[in-house]
C-alpha atoms as a PDB file:
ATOM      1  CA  UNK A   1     -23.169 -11.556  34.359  1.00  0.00           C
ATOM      2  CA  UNK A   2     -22.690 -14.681  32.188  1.00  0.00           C
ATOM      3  CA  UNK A   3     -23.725 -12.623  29.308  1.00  0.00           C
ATOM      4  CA  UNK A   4     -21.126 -10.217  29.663  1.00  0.00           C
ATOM      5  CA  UNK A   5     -18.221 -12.684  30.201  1.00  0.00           C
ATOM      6  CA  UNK A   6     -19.318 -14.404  27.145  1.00  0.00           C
ATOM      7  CA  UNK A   7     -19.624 -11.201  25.078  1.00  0.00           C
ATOM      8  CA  UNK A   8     -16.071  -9.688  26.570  1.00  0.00           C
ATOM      9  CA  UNK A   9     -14.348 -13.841  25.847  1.00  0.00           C
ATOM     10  CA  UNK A  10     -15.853 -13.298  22.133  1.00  0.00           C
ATOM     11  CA  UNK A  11     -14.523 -10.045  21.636  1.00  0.00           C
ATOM     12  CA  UNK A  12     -11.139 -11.367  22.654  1.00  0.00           C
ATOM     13  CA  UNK A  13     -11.186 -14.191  20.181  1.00  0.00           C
ATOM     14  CA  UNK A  14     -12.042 -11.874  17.390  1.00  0.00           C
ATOM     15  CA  UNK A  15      -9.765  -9.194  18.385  1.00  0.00           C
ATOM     16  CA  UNK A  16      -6.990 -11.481  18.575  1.00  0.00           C
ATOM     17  CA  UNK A  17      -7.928 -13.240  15.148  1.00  0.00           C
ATOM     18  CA  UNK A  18      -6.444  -9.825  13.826  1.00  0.00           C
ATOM     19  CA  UNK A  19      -3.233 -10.071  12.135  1.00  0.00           C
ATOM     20  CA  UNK A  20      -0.354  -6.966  11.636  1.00  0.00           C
ATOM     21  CA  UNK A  21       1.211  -6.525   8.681  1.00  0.00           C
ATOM     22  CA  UNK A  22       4.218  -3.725   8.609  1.00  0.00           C
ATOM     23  CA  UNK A  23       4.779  -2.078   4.775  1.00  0.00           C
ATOM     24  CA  UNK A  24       7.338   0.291   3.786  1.00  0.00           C
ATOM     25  CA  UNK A  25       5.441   2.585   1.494  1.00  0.00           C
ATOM     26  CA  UNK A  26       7.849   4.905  -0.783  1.00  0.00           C
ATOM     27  CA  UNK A  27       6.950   8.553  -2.730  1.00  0.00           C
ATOM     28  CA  UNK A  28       5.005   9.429  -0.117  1.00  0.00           C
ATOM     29  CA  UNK A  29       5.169  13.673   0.751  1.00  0.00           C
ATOM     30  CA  UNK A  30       2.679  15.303   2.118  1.00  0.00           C
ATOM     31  CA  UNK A  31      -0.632  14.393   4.660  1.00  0.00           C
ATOM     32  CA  UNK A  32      -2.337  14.063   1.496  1.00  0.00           C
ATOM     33  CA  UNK A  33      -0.406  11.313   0.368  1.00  0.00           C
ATOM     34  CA  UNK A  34      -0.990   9.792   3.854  1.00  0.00           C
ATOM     35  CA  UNK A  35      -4.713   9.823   3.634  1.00  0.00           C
ATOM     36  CA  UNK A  36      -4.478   8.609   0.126  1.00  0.00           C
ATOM     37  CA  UNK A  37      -2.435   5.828   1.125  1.00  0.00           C
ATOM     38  CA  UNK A  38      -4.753   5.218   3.977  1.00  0.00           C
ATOM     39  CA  UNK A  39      -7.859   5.271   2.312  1.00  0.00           C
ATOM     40  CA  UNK A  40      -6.506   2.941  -0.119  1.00  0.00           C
ATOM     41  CA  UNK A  41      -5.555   0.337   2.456  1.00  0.00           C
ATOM     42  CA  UNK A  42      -8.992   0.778   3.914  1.00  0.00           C
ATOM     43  CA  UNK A  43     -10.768  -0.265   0.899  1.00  0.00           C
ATOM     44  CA  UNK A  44      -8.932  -3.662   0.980  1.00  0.00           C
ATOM     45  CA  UNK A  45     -11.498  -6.333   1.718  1.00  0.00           C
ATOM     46  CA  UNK A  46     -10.724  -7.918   5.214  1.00  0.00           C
ATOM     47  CA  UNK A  47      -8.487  -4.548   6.726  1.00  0.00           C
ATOM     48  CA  UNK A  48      -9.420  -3.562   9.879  1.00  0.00           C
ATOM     49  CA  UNK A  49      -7.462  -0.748  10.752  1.00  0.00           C
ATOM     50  CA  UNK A  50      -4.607   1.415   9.336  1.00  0.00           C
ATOM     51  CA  UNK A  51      -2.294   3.516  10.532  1.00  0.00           C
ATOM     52  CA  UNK A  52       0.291   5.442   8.389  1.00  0.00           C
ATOM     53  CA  UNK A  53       3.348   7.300   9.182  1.00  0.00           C
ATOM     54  CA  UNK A  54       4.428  10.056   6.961  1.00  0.00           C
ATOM     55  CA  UNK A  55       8.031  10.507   8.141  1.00  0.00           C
ATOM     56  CA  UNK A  56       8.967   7.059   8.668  1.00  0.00           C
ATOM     57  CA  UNK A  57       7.582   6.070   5.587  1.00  0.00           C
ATOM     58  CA  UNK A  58       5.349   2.923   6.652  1.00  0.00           C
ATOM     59  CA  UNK A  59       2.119   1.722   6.925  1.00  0.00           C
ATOM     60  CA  UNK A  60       1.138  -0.694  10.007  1.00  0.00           C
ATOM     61  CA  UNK A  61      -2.445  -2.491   9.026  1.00  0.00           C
ATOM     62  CA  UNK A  62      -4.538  -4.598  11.159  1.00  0.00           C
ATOM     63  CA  UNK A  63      -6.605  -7.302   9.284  1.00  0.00           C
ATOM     64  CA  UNK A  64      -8.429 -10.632   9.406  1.00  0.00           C
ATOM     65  CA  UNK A  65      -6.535 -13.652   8.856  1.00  0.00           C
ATOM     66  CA  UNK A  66      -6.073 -14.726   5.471  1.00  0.00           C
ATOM     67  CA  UNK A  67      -5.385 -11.259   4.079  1.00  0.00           C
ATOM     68  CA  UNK A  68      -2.276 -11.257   1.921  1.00  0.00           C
ATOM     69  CA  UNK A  69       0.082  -8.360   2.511  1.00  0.00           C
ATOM     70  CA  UNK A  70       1.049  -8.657  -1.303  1.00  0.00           C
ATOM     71  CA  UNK A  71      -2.966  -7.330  -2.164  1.00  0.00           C
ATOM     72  CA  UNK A  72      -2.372  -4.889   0.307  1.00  0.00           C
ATOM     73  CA  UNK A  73       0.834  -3.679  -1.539  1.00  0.00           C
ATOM     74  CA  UNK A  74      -0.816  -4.068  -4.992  1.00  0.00           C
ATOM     75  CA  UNK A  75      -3.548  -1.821  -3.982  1.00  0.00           C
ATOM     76  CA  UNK A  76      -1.128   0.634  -2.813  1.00  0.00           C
ATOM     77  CA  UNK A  77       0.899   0.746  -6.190  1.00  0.00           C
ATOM     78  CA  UNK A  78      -2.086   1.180  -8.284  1.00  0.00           C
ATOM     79  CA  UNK A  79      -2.499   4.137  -6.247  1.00  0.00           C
ATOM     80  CA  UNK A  80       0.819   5.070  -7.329  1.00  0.00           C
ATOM     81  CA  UNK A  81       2.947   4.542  -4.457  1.00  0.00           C
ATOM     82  CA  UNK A  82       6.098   2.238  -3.952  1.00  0.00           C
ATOM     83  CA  UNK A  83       5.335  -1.012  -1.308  1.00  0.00           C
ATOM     84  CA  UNK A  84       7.258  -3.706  -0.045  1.00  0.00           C
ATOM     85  CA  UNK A  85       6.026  -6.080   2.992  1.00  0.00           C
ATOM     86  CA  UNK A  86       8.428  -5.465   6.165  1.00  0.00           C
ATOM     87  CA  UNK A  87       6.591  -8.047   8.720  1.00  0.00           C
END
C-alpha cells in the first residue's frame, strides 16, 4: 500500500511540474494543417502534449518547465505557419 501512495504522490508532482502554454497559430486550413502543426509542436524537446484547434485557430501545449513558448512558436513558423504566445 505504501508503494502505491508513493507512486500515485510522484505522479502528482510530475504531472503538476507540467506547464500550459496557449498560441494563436495563423494560415492554418484544413486537418492537414492541424496535424502538421501538431506534429511540429510534438517534436519540440520537453512538450508533453498538444492539442490544436482548427477553427479557433490555437494551439494549447503541455510541457516541462523551462520550455520557452517563443521555441515553440519558432518551430511552428519554420513550418510555415503564423504564431504568437497568448498565455
Amino acid at each position: 500500500m505504501k508503494k502505491v501512495l508513493l507512486t500515485v504522490l510522484a505522479m502528482v508532482s510530475i504531472a503538476s511540474a507540467d506547464q500550459l502554454t496557449s498560441l494563436k497559430i495563423e494560415g492554418m486550413m484544413c486537418p492537414a494543417c492541424v496535424k502538421n502543426v501538431k506534429g511540429t509542436l510534438n517534436e519540440v524537446k520537453g512538450v508533453n502534449e498538444t492539442t490544436v484547434y482548427l477553427k479557433e485557430g490555437k494551439a494549447e501545449v503541455k510541457s516541462t518547465d523551462g520550455v520557452k513558448p517563443e521555441a515553440m512558436c519558432d518551430a511552428v513558423k519554420k513550418a510555415g505557419y503564423g504564431c504568437k504566445v497568448t498565455k
